[in-house]
C-alpha atoms as a PDB file:
ATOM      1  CA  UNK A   1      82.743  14.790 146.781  1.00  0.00           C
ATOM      2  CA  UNK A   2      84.203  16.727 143.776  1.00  0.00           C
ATOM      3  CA  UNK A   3      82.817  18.375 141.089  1.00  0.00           C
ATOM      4  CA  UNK A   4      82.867  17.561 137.792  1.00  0.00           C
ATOM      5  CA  UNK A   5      85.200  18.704 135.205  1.00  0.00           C
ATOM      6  CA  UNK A   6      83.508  21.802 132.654  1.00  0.00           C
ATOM      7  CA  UNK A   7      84.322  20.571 129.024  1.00  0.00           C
ATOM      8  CA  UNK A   8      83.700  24.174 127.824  1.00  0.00           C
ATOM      9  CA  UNK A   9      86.401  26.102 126.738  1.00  0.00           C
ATOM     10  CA  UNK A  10      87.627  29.138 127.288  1.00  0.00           C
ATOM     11  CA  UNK A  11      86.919  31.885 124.428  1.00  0.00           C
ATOM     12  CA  UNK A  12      89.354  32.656 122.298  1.00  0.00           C
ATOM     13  CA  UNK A  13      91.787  35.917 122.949  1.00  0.00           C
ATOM     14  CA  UNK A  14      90.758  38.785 120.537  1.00  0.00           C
ATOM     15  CA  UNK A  15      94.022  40.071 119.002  1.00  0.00           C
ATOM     16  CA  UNK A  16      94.069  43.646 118.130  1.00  0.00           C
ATOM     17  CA  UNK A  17      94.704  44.816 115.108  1.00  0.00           C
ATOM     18  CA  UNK A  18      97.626  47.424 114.685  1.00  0.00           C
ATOM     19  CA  UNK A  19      96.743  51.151 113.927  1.00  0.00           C
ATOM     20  CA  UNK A  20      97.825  52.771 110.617  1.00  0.00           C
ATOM     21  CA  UNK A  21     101.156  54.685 111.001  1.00  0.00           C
ATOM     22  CA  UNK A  22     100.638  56.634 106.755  1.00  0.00           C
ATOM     23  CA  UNK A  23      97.897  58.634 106.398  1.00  0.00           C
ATOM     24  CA  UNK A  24      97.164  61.121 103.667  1.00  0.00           C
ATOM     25  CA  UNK A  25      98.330  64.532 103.406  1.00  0.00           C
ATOM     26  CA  UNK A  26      95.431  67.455 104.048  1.00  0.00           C
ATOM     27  CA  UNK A  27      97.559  69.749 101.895  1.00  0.00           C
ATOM     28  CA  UNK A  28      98.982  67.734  98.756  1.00  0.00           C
ATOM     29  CA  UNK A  29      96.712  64.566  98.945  1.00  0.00           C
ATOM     30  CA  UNK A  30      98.861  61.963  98.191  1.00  0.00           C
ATOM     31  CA  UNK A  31      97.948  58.424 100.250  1.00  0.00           C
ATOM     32  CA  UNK A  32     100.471  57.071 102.257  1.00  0.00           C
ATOM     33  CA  UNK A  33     102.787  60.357 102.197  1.00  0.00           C
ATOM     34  CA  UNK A  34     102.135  61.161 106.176  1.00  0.00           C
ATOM     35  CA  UNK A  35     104.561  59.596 108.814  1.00  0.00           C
ATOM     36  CA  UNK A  36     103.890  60.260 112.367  1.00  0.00           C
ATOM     37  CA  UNK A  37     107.159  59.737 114.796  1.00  0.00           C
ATOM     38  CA  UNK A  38     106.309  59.473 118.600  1.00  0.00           C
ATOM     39  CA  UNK A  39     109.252  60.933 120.227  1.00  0.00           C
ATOM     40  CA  UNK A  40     108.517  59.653 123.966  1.00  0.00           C
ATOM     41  CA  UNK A  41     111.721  61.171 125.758  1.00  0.00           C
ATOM     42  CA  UNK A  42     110.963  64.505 125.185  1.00  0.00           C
ATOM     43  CA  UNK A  43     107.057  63.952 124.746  1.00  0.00           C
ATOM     44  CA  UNK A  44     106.761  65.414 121.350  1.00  0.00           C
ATOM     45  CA  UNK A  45     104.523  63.948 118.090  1.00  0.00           C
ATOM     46  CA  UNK A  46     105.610  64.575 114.385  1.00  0.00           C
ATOM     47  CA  UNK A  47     103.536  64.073 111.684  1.00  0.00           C
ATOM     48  CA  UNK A  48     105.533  65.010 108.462  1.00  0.00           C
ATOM     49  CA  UNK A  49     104.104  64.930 104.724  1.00  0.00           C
ATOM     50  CA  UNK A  50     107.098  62.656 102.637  1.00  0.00           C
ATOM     51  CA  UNK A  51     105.753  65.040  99.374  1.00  0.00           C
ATOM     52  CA  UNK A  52     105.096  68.351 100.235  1.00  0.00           C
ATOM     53  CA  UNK A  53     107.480  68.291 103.381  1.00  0.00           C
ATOM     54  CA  UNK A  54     104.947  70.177 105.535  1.00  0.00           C
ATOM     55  CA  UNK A  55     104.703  69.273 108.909  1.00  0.00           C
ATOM     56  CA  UNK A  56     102.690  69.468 112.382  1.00  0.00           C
ATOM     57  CA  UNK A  57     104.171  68.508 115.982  1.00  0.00           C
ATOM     58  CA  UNK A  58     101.986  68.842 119.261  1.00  0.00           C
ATOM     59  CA  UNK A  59     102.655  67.332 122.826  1.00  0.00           C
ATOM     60  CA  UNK A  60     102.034  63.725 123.682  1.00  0.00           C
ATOM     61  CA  UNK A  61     101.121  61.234 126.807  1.00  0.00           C
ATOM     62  CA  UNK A  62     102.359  57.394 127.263  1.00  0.00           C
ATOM     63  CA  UNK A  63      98.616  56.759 125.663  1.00  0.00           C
ATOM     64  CA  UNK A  64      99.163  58.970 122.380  1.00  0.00           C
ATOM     65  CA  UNK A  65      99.066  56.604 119.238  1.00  0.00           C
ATOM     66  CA  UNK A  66     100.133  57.837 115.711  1.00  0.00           C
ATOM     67  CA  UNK A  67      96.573  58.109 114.434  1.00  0.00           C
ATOM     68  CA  UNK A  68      96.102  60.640 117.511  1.00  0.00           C
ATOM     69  CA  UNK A  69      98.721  63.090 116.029  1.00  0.00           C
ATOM     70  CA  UNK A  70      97.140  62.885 112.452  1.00  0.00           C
ATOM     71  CA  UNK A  71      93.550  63.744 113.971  1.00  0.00           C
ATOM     72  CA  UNK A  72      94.937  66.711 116.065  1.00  0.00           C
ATOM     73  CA  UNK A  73      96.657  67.886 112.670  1.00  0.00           C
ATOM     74  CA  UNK A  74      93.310  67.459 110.895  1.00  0.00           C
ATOM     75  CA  UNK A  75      91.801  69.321 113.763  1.00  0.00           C
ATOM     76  CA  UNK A  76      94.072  72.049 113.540  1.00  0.00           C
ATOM     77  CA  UNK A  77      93.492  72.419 109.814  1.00  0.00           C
ATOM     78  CA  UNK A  78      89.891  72.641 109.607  1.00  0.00           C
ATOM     79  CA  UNK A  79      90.214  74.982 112.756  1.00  0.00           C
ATOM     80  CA  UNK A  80      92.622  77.248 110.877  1.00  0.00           C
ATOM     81  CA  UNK A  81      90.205  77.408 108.061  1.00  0.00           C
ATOM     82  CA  UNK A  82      87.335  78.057 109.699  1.00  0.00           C
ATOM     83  CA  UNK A  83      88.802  81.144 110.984  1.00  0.00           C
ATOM     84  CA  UNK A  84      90.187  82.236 107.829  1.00  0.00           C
ATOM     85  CA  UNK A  85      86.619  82.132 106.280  1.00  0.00           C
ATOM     86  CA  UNK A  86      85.133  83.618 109.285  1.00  0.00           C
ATOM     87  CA  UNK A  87      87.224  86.760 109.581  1.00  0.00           C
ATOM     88  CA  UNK A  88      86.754  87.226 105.362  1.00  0.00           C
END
């Protein structure tokens, strides 16, 4: 004898939203101003401010999003600073 047929149905698929690409500029603050370009043959990340033209560019990995380039360069900044204050 067979079992009986479940009427439930599956849940539905959770779609992922897509992560930012424009962020803000640390230096000149304008929104939207920063693009970050993934550059996978030669495994390089470029964020680059539209405004102030200033720009940051650090290594990558097949798992590197955008929003991973703009933290490093955030990083980087605050890093910077820290040892400009500390050495004054």
């Amino acid at each position: 004898m067979g079992k009986r047929k479940s009427r439930t149905k599956p849940p539905p698929k959770r779609r992922m939203d897509k992560l930012d690409t424009l962020f803000s500029c640390p230096f000149c603050n304008h929104g939207t101003s920063v693009e970050c370009h993934i550059d996978m043959k030669n495994l390089i990340g470029e964020a680059v401010c539209r405004i102030c033209q200033e720009s940051f560019s650090t290594t990558v990995t097949a798992l590197t999003e955008p929003i991973d380039i703009y933290s490093e360069w955030i990083d980087e900044c605050e890093r910077v600073n820290n040892l400009v204050d500390d050495g004054a």
